[in-house]
C-alpha atoms as a PDB file:
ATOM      1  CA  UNK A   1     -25.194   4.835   6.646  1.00  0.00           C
ATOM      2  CA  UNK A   2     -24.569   0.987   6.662  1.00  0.00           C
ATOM      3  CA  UNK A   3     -26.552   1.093   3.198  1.00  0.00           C
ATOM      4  CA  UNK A   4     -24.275   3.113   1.210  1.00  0.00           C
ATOM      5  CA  UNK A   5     -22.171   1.420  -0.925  1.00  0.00           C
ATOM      6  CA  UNK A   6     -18.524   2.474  -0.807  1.00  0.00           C
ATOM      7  CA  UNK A   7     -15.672   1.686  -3.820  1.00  0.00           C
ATOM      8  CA  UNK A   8     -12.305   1.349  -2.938  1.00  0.00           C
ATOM      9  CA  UNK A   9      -9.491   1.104  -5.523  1.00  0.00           C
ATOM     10  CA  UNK A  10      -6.225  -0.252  -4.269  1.00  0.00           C
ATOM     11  CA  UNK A  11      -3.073   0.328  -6.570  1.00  0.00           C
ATOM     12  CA  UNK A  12       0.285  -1.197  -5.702  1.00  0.00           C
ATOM     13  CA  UNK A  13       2.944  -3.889  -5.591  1.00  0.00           C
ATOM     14  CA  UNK A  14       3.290  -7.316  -4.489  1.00  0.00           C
ATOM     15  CA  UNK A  15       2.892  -6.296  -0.883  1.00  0.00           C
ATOM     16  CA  UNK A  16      -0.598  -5.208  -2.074  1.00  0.00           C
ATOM     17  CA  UNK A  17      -1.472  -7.802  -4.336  1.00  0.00           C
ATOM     18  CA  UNK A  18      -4.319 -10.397  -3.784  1.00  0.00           C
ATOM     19  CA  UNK A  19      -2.680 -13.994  -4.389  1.00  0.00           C
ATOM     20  CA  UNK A  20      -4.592 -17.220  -5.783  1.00  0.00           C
ATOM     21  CA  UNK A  21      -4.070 -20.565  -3.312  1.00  0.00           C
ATOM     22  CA  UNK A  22      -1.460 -21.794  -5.210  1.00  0.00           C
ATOM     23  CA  UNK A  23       0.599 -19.144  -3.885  1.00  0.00           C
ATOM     24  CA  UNK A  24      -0.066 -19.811  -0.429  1.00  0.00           C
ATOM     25  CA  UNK A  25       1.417 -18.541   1.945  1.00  0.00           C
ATOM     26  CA  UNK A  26       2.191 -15.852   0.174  1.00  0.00           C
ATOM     27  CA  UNK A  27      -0.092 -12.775   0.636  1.00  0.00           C
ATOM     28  CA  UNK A  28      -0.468  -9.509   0.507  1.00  0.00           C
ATOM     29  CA  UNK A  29      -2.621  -7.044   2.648  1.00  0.00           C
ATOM     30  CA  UNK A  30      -5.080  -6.021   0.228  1.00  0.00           C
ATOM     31  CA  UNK A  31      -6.377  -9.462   0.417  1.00  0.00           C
ATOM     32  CA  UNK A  32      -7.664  -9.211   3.791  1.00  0.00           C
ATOM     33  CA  UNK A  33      -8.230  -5.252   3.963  1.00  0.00           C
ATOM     34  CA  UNK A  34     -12.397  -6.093   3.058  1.00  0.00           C
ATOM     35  CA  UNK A  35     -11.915  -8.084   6.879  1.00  0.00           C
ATOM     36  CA  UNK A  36     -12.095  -4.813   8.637  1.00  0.00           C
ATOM     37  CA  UNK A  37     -14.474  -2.791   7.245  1.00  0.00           C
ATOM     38  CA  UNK A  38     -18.081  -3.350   7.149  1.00  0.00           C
ATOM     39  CA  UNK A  39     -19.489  -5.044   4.420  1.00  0.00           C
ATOM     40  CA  UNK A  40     -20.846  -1.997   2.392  1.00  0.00           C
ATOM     41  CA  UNK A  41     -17.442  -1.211   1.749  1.00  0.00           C
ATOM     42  CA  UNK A  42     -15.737  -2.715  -1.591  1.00  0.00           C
ATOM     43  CA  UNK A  43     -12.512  -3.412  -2.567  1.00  0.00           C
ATOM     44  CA  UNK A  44     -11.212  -3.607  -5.889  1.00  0.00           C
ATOM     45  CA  UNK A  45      -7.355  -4.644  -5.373  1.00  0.00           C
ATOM     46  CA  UNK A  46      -5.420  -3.800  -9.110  1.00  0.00           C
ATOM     47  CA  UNK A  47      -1.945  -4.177  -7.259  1.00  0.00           C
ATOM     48  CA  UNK A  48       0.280  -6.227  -8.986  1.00  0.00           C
ATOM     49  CA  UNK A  49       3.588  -7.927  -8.302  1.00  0.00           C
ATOM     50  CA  UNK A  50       6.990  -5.908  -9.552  1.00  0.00           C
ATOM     51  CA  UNK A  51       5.274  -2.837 -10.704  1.00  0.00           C
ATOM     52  CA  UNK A  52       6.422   0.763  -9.735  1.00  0.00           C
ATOM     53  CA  UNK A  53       4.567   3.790  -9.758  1.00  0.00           C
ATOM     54  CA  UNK A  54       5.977   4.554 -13.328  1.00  0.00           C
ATOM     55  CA  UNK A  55       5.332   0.398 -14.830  1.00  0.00           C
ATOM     56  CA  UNK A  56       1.631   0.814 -13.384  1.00  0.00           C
ATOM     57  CA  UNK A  57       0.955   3.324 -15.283  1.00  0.00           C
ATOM     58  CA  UNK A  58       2.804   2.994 -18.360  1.00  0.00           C
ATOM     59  CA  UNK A  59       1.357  -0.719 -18.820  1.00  0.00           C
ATOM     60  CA  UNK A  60      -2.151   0.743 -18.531  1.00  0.00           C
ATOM     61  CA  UNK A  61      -3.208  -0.141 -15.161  1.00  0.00           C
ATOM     62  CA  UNK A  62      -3.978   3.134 -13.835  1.00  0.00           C
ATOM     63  CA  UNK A  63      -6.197   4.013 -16.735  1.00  0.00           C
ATOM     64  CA  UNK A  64      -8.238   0.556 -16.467  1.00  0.00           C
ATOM     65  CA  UNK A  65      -8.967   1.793 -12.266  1.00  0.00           C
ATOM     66  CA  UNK A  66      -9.705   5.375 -14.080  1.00  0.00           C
ATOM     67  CA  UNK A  67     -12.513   3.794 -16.010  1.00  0.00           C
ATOM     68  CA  UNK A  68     -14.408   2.477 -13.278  1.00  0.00           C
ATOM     69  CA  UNK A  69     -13.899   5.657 -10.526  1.00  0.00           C
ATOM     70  CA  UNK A  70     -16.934   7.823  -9.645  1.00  0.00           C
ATOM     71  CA  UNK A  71     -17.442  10.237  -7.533  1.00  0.00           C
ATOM     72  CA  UNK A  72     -16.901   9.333  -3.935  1.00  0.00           C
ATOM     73  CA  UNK A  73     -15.117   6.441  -4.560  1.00  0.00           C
ATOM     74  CA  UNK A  74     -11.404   5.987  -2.932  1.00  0.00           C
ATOM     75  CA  UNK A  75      -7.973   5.182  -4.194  1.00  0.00           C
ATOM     76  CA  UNK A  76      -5.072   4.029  -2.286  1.00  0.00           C
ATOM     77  CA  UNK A  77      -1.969   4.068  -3.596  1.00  0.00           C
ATOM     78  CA  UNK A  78       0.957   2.518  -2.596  1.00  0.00           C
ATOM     79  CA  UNK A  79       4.105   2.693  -4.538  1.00  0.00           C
ATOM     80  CA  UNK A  80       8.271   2.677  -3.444  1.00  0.00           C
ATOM     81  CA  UNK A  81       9.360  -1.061  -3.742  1.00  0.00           C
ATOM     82  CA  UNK A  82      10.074  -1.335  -7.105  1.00  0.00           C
ATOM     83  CA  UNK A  83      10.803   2.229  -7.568  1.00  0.00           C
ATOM     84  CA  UNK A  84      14.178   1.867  -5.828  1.00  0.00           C
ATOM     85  CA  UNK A  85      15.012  -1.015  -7.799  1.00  0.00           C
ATOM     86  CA  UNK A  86      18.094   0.763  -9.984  1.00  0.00           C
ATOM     87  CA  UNK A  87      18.974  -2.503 -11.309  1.00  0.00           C
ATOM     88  CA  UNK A  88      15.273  -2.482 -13.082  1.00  0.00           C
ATOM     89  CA  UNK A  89      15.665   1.024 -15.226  1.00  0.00           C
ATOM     90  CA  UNK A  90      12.603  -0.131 -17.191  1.00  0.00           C
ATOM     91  CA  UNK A  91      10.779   0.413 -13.575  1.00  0.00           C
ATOM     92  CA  UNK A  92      13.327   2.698 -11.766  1.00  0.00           C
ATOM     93  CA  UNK A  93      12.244   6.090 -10.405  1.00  0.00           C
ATOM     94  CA  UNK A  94      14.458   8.708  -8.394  1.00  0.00           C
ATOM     95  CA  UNK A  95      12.531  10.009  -5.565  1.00  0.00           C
ATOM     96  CA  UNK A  96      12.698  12.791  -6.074  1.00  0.00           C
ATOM     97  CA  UNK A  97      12.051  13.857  -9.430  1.00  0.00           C
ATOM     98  CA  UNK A  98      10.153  11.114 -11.566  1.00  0.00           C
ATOM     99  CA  UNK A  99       8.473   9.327  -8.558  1.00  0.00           C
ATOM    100  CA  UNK A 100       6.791  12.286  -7.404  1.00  0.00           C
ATOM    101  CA  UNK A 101       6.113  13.177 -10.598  1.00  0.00           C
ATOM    102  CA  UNK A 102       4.203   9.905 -11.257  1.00  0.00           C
ATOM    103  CA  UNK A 103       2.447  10.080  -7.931  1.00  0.00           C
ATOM    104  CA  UNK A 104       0.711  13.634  -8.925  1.00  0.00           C
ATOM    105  CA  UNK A 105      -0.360  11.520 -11.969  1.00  0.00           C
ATOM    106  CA  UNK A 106      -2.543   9.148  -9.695  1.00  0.00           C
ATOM    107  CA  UNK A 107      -3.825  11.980  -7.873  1.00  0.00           C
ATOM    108  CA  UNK A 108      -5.146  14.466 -10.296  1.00  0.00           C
ATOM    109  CA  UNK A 109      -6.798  11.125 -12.288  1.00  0.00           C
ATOM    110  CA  UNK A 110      -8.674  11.049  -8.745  1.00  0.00           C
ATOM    111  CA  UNK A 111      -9.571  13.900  -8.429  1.00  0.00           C
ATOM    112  CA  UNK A 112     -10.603  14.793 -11.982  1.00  0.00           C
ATOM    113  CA  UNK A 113     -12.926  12.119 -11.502  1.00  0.00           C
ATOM    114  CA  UNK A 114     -13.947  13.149  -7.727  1.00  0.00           C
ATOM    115  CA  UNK A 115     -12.182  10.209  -6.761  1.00  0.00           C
ATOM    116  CA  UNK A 116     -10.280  11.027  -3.072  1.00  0.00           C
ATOM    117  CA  UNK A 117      -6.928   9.565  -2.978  1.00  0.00           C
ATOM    118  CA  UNK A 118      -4.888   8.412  -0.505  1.00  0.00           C
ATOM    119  CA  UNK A 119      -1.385   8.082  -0.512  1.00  0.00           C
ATOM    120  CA  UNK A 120       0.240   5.195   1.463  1.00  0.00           C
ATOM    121  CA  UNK A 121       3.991   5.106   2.200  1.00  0.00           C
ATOM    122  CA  UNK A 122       5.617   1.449   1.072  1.00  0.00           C
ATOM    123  CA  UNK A 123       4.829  -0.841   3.720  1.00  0.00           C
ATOM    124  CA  UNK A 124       8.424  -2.228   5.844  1.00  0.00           C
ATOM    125  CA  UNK A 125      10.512  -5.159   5.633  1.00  0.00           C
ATOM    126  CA  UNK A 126      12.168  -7.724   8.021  1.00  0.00           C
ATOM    127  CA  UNK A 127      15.107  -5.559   8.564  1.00  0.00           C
ATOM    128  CA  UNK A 128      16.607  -6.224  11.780  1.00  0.00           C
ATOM    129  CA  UNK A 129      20.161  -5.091  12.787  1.00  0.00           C
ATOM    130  CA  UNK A 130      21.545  -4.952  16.191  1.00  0.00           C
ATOM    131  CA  UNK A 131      18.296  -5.295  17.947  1.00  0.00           C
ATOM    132  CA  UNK A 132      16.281  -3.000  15.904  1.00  0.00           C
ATOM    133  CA  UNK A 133      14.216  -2.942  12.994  1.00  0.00           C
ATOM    134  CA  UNK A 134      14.854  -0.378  10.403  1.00  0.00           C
ATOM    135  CA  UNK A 135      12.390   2.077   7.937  1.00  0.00           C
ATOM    136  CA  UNK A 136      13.132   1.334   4.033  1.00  0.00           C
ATOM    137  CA  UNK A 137      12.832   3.409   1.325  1.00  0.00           C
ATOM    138  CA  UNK A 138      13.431   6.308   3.316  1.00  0.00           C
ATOM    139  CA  UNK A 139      13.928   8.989   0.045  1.00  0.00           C
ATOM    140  CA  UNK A 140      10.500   7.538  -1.856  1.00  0.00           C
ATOM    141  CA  UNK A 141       8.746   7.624   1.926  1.00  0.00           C
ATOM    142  CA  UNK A 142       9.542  11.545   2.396  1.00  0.00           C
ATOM    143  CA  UNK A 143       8.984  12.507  -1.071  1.00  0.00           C
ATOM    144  CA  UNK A 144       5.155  10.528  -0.582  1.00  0.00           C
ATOM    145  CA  UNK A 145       5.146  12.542   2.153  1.00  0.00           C
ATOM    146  CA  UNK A 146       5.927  15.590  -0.020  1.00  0.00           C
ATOM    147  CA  UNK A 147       3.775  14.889  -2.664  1.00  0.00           C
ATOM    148  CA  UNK A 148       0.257  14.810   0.087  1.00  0.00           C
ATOM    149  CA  UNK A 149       1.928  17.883   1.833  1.00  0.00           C
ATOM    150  CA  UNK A 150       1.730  20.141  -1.821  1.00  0.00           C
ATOM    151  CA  UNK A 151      -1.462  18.646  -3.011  1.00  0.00           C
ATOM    152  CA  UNK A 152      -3.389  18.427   0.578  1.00  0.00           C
ATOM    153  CA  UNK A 153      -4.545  15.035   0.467  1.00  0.00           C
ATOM    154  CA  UNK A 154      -4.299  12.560   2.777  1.00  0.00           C
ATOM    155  CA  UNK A 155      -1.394  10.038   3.679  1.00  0.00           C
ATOM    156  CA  UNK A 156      -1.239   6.844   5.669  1.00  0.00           C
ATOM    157  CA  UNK A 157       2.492   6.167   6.815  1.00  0.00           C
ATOM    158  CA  UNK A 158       2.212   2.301   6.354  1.00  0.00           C
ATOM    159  CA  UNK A 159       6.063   2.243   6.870  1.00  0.00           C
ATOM    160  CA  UNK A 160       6.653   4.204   9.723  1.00  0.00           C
ATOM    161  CA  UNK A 161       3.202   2.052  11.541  1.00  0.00           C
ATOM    162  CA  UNK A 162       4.574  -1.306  10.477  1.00  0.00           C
ATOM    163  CA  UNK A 163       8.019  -0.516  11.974  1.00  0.00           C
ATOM    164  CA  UNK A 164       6.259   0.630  15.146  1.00  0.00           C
ATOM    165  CA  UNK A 165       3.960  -2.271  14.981  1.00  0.00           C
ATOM    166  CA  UNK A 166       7.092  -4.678  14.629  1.00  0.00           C
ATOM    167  CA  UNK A 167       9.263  -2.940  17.383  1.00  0.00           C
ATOM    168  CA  UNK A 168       6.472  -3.867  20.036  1.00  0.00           C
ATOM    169  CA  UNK A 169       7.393  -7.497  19.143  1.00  0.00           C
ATOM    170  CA  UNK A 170      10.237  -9.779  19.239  1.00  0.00           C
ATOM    171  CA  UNK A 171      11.838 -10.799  16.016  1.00  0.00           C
ATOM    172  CA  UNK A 172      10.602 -14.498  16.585  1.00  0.00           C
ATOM    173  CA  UNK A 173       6.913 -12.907  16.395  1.00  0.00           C
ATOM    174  CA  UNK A 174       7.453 -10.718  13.425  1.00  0.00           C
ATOM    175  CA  UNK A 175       9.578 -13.733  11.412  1.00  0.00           C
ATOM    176  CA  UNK A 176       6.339 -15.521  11.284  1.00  0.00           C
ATOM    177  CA  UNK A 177       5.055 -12.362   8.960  1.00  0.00           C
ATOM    178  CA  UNK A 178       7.366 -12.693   6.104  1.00  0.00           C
ATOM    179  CA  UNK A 179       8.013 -15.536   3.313  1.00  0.00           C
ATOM    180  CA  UNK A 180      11.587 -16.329   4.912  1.00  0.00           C
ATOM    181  CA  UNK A 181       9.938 -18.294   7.447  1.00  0.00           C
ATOM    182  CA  UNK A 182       8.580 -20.270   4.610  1.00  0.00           C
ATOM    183  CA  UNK A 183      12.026 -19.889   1.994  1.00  0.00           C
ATOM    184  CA  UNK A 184      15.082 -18.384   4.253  1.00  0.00           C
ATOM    185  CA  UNK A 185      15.210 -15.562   1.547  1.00  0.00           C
ATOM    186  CA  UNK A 186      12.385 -13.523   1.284  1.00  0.00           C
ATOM    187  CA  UNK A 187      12.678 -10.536   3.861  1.00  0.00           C
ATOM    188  CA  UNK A 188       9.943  -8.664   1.837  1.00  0.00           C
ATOM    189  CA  UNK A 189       6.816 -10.684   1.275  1.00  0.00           C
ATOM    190  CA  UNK A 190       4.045 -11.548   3.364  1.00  0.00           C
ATOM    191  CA  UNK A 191       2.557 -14.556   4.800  1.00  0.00           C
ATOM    192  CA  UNK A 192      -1.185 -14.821   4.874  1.00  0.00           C
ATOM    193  CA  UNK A 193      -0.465 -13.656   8.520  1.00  0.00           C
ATOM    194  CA  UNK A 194       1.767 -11.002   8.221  1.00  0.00           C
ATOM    195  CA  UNK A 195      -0.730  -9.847   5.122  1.00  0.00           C
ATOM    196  CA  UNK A 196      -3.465  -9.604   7.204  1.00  0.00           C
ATOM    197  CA  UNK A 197      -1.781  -7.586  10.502  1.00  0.00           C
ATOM    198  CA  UNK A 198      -0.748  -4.922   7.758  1.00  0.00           C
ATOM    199  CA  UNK A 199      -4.126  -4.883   6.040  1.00  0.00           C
ATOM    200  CA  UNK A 200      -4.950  -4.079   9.799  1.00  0.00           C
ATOM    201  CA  UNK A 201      -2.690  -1.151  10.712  1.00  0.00           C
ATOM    202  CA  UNK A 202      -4.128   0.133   6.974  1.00  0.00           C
ATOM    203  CA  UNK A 203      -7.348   0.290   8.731  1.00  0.00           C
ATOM    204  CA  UNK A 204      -6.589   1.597  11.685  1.00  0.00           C
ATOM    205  CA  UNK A 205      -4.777   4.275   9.647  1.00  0.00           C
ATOM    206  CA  UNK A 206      -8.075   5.066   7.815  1.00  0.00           C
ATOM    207  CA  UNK A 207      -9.700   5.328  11.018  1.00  0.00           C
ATOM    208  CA  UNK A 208      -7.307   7.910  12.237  1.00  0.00           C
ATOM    209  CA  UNK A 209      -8.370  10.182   9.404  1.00  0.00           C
ATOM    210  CA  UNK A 210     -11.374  11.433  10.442  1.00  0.00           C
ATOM    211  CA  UNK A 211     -13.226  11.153   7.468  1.00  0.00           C
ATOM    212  CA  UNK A 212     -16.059   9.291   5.713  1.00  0.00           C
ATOM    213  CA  UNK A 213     -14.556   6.059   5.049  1.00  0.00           C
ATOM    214  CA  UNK A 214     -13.183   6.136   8.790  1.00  0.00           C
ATOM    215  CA  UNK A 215     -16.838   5.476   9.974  1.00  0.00           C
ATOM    216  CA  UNK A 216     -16.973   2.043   8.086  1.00  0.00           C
ATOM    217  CA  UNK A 217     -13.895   0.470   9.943  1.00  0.00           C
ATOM    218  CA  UNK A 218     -15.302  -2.144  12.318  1.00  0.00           C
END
């Protein structure tokens, strides 16, 4: 088994996206994701900063992960951020309508090409009020969840695990995670530490799944 060579494709946002040093701290989890899996298992990270599930397709980026997909290969796909950005019409999707609508896109690509998809829910922010810290993106989240429901394929719910994850801490441990501990304004980036404890709960999500790619989690 540890001689098969696996391809994952990771599409998604600035959350996702693998950052050069001069970015630093700034990370996202698909940088570290390779970390915990063993080392048959490759990552090709196409997330970029500020795209939705509608710009990531529409400027080509899709098609460019399409090109390279065989059969047995993965793609996870993680998409809300920018999708709720109404302000941003040129990236804007409603939930429940055009965002699902571009979701089914990246799955049937997958699968045409015996590619198996994986939907991810967007992963949360630092949003703490009165104690608590609260889901995101709730409408693009349970239309996801929609979406894997109609075409049977499989779902990690990044948002709902991060939330948990941070709710077991204290706000001083979870600041640490995000860019505001580095700017006082960003409640939505990751450090290279918070990066890497979501690339985590990503894996531990795979693991859950029971299938092949589950058996290559360290």
């Amino acid at each position: 088994m540890e001689n098969k060579k696996i391809n994952v494709y990771l599409a998604g946002d600035s959350t996702v996206q693998t950052y050069d040093s001069s970015s630093s701290p700034q990370a996202g989890w698909g940088q570290y994701i390779a970390n915990y899996f063993m080392d048959n298992v490759h990552f090709f990270n196409h997330a970029i900063g500020g795209r939705s599930s509608k710009t990531f397709i529409k400027e080509g980026r899709l098609e460019r992960i399409v090109q390279k997909m065989k059969e047995g290969d993965y793609l996870f796909i993680q998409m809300g951020h920018n999708d709720s950005t109404k302000t941003r019409p040129e990236r804007y999707t409603e939930p429940y309508d055009d965002y699902k609508q571009y979701l089914k896109q990246y799955i049937k690509v997958a699968q045409e090409k015996k590619t198996i998809p994986i939907l991810i829910t967007p992963v949360g922010r630092l949003h703490y009020v009165n104690g608590e810290f609260l889901e995101d993106f709730g409408d693009y989240c349970n239309a996801m969840k929609e979406v894997a429901e109609e075409y049977n394929v499989m779902l990690i719910d990044l948002m709902k695990e991060s939330i948990h994850y941070f709710s077991s801490l204290s706000y001083n441990q979870v600041f640490p995670f995000f860019m505001i501990s580095v700017n006082e304004t960003d409640c939505t980036h990751f450090t290279e530490k918070g990066a890497n404890e979501m690339a985590r709960l990503v894996s531990e999500g795979i693991k859950g799944l029971t299938i092949e790619l589950s058996h290559y989690v360290k």
